[in-house]
C-alpha atoms as a PDB file:
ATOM      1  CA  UNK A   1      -9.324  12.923  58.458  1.00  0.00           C
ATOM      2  CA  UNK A   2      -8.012   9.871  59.815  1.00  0.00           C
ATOM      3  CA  UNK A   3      -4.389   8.495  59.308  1.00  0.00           C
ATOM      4  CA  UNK A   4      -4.330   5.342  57.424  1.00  0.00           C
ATOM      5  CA  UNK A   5      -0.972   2.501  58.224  1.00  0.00           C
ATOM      6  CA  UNK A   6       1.389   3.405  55.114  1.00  0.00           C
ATOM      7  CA  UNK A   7       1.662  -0.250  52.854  1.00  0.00           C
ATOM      8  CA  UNK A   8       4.267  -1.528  51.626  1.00  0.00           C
ATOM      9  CA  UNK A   9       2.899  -1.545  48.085  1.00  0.00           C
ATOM     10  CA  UNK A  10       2.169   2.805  48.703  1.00  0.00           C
ATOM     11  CA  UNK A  11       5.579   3.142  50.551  1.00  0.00           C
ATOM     12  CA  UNK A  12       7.151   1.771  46.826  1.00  0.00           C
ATOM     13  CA  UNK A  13       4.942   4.073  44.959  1.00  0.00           C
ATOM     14  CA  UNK A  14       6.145   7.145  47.179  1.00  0.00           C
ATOM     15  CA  UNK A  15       9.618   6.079  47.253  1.00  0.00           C
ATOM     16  CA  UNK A  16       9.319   6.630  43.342  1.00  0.00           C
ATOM     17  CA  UNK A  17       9.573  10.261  43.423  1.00  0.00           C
ATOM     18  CA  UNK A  18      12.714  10.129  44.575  1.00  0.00           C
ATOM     19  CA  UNK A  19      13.859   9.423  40.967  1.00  0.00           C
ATOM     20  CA  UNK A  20      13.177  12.527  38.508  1.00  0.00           C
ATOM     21  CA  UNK A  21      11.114  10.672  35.682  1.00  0.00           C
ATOM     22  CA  UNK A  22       8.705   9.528  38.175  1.00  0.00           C
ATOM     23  CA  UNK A  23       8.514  13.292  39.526  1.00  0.00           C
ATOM     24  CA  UNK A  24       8.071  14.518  35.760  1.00  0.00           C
ATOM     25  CA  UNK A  25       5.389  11.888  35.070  1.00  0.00           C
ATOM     26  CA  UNK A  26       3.219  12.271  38.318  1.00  0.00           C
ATOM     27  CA  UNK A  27       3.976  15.992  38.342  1.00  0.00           C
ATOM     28  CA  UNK A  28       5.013  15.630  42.206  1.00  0.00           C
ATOM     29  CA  UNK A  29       7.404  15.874  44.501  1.00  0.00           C
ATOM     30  CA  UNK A  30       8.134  15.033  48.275  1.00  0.00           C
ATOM     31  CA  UNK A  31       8.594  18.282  50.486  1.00  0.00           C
ATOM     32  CA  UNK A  32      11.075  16.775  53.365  1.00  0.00           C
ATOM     33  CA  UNK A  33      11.151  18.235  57.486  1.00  0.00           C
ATOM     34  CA  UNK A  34       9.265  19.832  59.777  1.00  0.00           C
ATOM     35  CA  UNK A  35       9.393  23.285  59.044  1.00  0.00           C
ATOM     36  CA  UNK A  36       8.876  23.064  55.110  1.00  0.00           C
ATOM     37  CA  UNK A  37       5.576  20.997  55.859  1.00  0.00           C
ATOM     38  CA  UNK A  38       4.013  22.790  58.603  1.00  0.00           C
ATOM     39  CA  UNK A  39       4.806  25.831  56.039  1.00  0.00           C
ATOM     40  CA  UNK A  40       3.108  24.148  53.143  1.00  0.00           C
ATOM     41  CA  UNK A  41       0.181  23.211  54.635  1.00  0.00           C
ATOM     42  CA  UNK A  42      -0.471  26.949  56.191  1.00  0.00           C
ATOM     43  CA  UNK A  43       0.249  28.669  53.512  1.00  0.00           C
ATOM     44  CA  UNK A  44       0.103  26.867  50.535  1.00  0.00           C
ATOM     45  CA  UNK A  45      -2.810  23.593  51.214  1.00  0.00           C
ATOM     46  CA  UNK A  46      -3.991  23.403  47.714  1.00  0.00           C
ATOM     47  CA  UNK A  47      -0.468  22.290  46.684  1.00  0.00           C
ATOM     48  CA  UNK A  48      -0.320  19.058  49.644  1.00  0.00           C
ATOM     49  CA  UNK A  49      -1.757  15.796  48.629  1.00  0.00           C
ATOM     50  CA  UNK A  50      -0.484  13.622  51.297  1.00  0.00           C
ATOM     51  CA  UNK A  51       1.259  13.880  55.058  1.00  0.00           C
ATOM     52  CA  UNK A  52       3.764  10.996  55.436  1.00  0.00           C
ATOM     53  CA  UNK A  53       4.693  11.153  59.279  1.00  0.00           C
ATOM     54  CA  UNK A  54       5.829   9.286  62.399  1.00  0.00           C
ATOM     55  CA  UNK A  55       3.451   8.090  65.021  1.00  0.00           C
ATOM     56  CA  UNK A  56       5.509  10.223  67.546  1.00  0.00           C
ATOM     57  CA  UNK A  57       5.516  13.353  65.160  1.00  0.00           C
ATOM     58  CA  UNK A  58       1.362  12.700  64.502  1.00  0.00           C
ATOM     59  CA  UNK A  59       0.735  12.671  68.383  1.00  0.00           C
ATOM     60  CA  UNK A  60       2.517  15.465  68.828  1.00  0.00           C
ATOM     61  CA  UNK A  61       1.262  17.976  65.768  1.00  0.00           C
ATOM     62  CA  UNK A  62      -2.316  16.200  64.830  1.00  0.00           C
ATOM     63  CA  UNK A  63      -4.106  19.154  66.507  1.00  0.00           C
ATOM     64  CA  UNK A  64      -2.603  21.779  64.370  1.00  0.00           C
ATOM     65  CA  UNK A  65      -3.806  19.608  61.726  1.00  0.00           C
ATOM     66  CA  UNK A  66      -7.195  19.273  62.204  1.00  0.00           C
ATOM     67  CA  UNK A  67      -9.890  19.855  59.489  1.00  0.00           C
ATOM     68  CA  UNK A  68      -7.776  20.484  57.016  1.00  0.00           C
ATOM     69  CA  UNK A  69      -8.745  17.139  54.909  1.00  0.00           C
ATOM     70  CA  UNK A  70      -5.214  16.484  54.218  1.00  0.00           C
ATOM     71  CA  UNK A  71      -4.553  12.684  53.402  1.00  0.00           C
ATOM     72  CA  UNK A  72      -1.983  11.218  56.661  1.00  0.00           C
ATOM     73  CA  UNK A  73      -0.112   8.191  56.359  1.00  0.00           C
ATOM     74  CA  UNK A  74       1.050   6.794  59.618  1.00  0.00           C
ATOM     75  CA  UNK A  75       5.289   5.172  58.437  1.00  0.00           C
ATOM     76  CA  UNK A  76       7.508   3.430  61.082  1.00  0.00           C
ATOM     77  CA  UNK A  77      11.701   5.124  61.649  1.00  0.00           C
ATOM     78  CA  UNK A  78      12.681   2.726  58.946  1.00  0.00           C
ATOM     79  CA  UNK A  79      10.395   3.051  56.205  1.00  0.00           C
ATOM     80  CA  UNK A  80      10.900   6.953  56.795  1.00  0.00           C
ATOM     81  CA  UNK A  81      14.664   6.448  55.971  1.00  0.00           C
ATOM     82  CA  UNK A  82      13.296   4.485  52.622  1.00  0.00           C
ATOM     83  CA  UNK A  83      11.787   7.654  51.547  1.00  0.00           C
ATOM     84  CA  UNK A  84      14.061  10.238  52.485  1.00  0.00           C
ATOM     85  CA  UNK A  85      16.744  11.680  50.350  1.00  0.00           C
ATOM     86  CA  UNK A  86      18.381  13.055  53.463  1.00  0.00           C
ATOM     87  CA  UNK A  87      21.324  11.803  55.553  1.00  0.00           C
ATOM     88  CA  UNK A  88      19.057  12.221  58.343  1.00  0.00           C
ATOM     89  CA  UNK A  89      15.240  11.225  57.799  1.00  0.00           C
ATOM     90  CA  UNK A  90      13.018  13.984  59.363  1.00  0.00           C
ATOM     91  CA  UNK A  91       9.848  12.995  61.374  1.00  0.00           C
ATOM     92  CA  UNK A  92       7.662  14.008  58.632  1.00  0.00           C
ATOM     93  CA  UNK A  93       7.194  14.642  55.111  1.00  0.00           C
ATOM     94  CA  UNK A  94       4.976  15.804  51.957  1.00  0.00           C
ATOM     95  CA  UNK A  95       3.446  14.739  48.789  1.00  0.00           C
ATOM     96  CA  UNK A  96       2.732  18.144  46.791  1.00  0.00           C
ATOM     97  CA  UNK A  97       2.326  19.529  43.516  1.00  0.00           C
ATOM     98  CA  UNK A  98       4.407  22.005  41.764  1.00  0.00           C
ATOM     99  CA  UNK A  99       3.690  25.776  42.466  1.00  0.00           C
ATOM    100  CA  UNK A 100       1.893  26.994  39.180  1.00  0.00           C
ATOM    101  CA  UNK A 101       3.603  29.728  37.423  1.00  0.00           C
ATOM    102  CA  UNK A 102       2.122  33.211  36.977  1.00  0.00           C
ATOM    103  CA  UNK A 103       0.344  33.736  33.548  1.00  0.00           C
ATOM    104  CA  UNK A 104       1.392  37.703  33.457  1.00  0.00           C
ATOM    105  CA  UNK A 105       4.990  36.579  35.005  1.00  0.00           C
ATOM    106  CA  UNK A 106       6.902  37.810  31.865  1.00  0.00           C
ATOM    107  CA  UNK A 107       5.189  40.767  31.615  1.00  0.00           C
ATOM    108  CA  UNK A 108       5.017  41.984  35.060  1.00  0.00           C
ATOM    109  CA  UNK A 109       8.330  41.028  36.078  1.00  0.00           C
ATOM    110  CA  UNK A 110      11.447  43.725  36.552  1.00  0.00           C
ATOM    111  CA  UNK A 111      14.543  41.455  37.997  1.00  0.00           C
ATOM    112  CA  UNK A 112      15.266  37.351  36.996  1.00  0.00           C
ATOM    113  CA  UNK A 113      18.165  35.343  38.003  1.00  0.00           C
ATOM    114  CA  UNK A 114      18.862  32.851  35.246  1.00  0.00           C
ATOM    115  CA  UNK A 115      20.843  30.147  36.061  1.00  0.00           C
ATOM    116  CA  UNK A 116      23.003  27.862  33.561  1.00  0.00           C
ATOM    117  CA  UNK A 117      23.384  24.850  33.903  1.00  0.00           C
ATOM    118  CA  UNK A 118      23.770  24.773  37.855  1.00  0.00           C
ATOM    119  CA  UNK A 119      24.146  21.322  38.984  1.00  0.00           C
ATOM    120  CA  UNK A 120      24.209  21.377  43.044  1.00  0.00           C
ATOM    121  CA  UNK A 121      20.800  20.447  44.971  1.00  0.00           C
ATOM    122  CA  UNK A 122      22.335  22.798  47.321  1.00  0.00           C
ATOM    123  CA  UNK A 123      23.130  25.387  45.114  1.00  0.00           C
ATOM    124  CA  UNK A 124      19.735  25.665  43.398  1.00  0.00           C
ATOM    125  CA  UNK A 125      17.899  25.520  46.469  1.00  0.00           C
ATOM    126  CA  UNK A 126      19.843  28.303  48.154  1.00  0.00           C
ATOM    127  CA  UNK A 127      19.401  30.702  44.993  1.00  0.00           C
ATOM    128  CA  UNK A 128      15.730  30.299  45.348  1.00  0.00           C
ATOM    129  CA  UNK A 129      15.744  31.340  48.978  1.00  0.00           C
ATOM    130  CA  UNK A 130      18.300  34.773  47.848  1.00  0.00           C
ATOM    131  CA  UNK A 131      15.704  35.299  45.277  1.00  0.00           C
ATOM    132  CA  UNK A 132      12.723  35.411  47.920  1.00  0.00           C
ATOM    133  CA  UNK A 133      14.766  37.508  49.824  1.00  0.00           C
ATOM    134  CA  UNK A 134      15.383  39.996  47.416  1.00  0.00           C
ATOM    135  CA  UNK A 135      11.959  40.166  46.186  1.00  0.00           C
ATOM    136  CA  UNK A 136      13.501  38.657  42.592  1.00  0.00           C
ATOM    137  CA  UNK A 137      10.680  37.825  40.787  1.00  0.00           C
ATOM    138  CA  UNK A 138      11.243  34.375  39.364  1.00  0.00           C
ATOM    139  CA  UNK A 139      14.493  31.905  39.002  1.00  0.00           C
ATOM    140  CA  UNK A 140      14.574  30.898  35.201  1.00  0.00           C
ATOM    141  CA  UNK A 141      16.609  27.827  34.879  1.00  0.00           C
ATOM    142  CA  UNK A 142      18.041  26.005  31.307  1.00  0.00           C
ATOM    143  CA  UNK A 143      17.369  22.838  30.667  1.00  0.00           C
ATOM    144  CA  UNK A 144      20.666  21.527  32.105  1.00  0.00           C
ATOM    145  CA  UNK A 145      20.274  22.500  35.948  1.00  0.00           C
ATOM    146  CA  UNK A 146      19.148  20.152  38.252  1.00  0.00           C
ATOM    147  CA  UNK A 147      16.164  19.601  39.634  1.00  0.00           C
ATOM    148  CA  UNK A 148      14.382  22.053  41.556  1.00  0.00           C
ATOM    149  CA  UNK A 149      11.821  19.360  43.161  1.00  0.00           C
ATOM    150  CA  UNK A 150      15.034  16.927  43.884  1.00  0.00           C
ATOM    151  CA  UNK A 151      14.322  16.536  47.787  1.00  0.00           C
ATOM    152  CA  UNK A 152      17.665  18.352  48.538  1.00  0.00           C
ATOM    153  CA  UNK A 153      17.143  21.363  46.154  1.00  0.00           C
ATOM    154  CA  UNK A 154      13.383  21.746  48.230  1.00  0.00           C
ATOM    155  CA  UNK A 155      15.013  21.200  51.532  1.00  0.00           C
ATOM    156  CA  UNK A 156      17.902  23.944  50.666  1.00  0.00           C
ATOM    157  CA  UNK A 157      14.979  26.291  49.425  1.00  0.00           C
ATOM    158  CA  UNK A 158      14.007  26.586  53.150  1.00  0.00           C
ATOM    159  CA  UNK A 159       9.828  27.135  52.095  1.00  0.00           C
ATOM    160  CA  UNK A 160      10.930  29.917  49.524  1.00  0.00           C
ATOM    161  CA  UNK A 161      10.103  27.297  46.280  1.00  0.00           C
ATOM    162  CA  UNK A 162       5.950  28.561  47.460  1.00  0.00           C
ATOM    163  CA  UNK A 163       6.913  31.705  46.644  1.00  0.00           C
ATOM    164  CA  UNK A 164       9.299  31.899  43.894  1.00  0.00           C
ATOM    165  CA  UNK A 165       8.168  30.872  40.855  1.00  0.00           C
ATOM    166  CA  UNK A 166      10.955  28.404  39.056  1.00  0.00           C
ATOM    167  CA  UNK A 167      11.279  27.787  35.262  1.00  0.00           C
ATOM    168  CA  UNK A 168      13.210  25.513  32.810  1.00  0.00           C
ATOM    169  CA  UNK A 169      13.425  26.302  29.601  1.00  0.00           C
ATOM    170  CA  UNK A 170      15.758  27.015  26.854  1.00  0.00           C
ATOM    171  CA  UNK A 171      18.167  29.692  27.386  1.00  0.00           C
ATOM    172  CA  UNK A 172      17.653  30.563  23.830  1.00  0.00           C
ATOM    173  CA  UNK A 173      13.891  30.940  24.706  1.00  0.00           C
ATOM    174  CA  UNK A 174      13.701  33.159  27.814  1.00  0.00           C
ATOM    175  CA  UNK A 175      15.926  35.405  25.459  1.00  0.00           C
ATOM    176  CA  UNK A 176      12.572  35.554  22.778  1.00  0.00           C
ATOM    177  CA  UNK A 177      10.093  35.569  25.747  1.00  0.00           C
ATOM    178  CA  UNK A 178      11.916  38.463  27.581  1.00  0.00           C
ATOM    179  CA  UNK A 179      11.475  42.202  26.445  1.00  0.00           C
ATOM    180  CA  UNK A 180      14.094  44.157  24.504  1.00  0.00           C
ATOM    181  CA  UNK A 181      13.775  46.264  27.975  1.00  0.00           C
ATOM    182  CA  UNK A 182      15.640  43.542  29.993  1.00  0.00           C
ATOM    183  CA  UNK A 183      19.559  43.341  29.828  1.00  0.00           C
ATOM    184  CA  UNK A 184      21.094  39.628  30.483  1.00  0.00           C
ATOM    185  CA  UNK A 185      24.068  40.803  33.144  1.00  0.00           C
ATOM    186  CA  UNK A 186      26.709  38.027  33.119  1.00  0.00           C
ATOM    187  CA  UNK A 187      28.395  36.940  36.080  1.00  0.00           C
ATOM    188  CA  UNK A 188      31.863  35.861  35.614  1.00  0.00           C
ATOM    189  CA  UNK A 189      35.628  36.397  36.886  1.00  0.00           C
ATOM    190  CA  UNK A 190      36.568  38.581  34.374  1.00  0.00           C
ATOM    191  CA  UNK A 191      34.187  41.658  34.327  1.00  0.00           C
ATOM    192  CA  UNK A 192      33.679  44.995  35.882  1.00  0.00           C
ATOM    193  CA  UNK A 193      32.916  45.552  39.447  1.00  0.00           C
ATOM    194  CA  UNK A 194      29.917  45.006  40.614  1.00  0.00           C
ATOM    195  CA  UNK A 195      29.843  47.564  43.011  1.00  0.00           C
ATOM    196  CA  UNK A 196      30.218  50.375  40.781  1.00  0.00           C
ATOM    197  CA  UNK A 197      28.044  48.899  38.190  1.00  0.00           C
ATOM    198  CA  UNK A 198      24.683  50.987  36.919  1.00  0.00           C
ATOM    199  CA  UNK A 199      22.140  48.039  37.240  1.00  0.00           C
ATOM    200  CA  UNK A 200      19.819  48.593  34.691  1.00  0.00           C
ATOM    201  CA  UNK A 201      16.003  49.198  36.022  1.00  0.00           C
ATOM    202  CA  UNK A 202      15.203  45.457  34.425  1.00  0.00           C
ATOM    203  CA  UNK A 203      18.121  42.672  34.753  1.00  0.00           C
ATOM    204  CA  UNK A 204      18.475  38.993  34.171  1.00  0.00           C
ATOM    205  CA  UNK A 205      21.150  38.288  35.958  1.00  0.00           C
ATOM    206  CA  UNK A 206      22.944  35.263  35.015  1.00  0.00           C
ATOM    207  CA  UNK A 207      24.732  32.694  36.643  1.00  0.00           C
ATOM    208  CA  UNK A 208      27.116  29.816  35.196  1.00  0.00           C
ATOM    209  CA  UNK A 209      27.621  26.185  35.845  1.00  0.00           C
ATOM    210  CA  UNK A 210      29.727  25.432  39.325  1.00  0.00           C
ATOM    211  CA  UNK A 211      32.828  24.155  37.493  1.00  0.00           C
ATOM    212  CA  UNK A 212      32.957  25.513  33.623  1.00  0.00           C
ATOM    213  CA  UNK A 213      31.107  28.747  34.569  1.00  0.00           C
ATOM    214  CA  UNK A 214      28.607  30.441  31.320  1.00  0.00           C
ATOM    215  CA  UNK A 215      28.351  28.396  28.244  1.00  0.00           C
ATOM    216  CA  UNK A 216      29.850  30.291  25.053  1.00  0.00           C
ATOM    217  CA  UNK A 217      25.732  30.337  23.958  1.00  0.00           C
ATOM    218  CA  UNK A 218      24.553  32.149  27.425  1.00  0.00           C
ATOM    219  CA  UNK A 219      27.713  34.715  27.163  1.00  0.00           C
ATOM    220  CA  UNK A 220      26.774  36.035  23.768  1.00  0.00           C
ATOM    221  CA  UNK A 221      23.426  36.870  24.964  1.00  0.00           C
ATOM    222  CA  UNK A 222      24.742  38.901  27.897  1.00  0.00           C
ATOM    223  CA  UNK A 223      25.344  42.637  27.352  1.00  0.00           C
ATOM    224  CA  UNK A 224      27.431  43.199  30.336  1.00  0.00           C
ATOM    225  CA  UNK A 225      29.770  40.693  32.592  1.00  0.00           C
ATOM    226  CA  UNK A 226      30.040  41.707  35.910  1.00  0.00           C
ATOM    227  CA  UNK A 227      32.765  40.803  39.008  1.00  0.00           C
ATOM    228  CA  UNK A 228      33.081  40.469  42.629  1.00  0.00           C
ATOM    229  CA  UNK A 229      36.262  41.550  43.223  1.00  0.00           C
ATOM    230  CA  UNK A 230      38.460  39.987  45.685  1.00  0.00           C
ATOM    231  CA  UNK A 231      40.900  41.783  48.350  1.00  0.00           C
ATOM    232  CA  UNK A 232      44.418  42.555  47.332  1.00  0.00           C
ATOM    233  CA  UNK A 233      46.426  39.471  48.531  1.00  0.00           C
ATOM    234  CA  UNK A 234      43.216  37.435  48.532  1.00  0.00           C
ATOM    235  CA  UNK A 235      44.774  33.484  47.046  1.00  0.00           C
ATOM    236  CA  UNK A 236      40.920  32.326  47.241  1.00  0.00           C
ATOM    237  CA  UNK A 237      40.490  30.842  43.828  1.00  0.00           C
ATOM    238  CA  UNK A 238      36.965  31.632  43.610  1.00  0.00           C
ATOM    239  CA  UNK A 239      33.369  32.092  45.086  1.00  0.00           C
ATOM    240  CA  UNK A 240      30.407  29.604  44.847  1.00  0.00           C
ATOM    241  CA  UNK A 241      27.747  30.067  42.854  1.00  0.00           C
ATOM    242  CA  UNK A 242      25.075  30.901  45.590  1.00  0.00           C
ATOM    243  CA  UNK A 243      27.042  32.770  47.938  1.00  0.00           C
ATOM    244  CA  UNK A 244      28.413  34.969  44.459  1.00  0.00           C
ATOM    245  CA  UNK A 245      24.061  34.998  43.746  1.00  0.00           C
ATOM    246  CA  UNK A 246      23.610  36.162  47.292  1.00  0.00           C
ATOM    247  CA  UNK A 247      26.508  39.421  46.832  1.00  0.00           C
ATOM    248  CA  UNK A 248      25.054  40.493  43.439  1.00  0.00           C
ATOM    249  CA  UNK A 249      21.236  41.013  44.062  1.00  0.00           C
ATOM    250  CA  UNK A 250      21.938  42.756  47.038  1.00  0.00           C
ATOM    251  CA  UNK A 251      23.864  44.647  45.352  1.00  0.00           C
ATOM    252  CA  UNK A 252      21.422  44.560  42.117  1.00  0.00           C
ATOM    253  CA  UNK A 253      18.047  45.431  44.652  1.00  0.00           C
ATOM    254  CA  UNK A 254      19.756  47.434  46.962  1.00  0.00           C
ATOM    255  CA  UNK A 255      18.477  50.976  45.721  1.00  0.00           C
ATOM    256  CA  UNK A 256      14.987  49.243  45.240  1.00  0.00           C
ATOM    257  CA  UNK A 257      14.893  47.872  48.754  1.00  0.00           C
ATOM    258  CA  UNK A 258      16.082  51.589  50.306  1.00  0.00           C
ATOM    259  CA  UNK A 259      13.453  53.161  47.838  1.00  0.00           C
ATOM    260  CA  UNK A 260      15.838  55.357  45.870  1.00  0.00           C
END
């Protein structure tokens, strides 16, 4: 397929989805940087609507590209900085669609990380990428977290969002959709350690907001609370929320991934 010049009336449209109420009502997103497209369009095509990219970049990668039917839009250096979220505009970029989520998820699944209320692009992203290295099965997010398909959050996801399925919902809610077999595991400062802890063979492990950590709702759901425990002497004040994700499934999946 042939690229077409990208308009200044389509560029305005595009630039849209940078705003979350344009994502929600077009139920799209834009996938930023080299690696995340060339990704997409391998392994997940059905999900790409549209290849936004540089002359220079096009030249380069068209062959890769061919006869895959994908829609290309040829943008000049500066209308690539209109589009991009980033603090430096990559070459090229995606229109997609959201992953669909598994019918049987819920039923099939044995280990969730439910996050409340996190509110860092960064953060989220990063989560979803521990989750597909852990094998978790899904990220279940409240209604409060940001958004996943916020150009930062993808970008920090590193490709993982095609392979992790990502919810919101109410926190109330995953509680009814979840078995009674599943125990909500609370991660917080003041629990036991995590590294003698007897992970149960189905977990939701739950983390809090950056800055005010579980809301009082979330903790009364949670059967256990959980800690990573610092060294004596240690004046750190505490861990962030993805690199304290990061300790606790390896922790939660190591037996799993060593097939004890």
């Amino acid at each position: 397929m042939q690229p077409f010049t990208l308009s200044a009336t389509k560029l305005k449209e595009i630039a849209a989805l940078k705003l979350k109420k344009h994502r929600q009502k077009y139920d799209k997103f834009l996938a930023e940087g080299e690696k995340i497209s060339l990704e997409s369009i391998h392994t997940a095509p059905h999900l790409v609507q549209t290849l936004i990219a540089t002359q220079s970049w096009w030249d380069i990668h068209y062959t890769k590209l061919r006869g895959r039917g994908i829609q290309t839009l040829i943008a000049t250096e500066d209308q690539m900085k209109k589009l991009s979220a980033l603090a430096n505009p990559p070459a090229v970029m995606l229109i997609m669609n959201p992953p669909e989520i598994p019918e049987n998820l819920y039923s099939s699944a044995t280990t969730f990380i439910l996050c409340d209320d996190i509110q860092d692009p960064g953060n989220l992203g990063t989560i979803v990428r521990i989750a597909d290295w852990f094998g978790i099965d899904a990220v279940l997010c409240s209604i409060g977290c940001v958004d996943l398909y916020n150009s930062k959050s993808i970008q920090s996801t590193m490709g993982s969002f095609l392979r992790v399925p990502v919810l919101y919902d109410s926190i109330a809610s995953y509680k009814t959709k979840l078995s009674t077999d599943f125990a909500f595991i609370a991660a917080d400062m003041k629990g036991q350690d995590a590294i003698s802890f007897d992970w149960p063979e189905k977990t939701v492990l739950v983390i809090g907001n950056e800055g005010h950590g579980l809301s009082k709702e979330t903790r009364e759901m949670c059967s256990e609370t959980i800690s990573i425990m610092k060294a004596p002497g240690s004046s750190a004040e505490s861990l962030n929320a993805a690199i304290s994700t990061g300790i606790l499934c390896a922790l939660m999946t190591s037996r799993k991934i060593r097939g004890i």
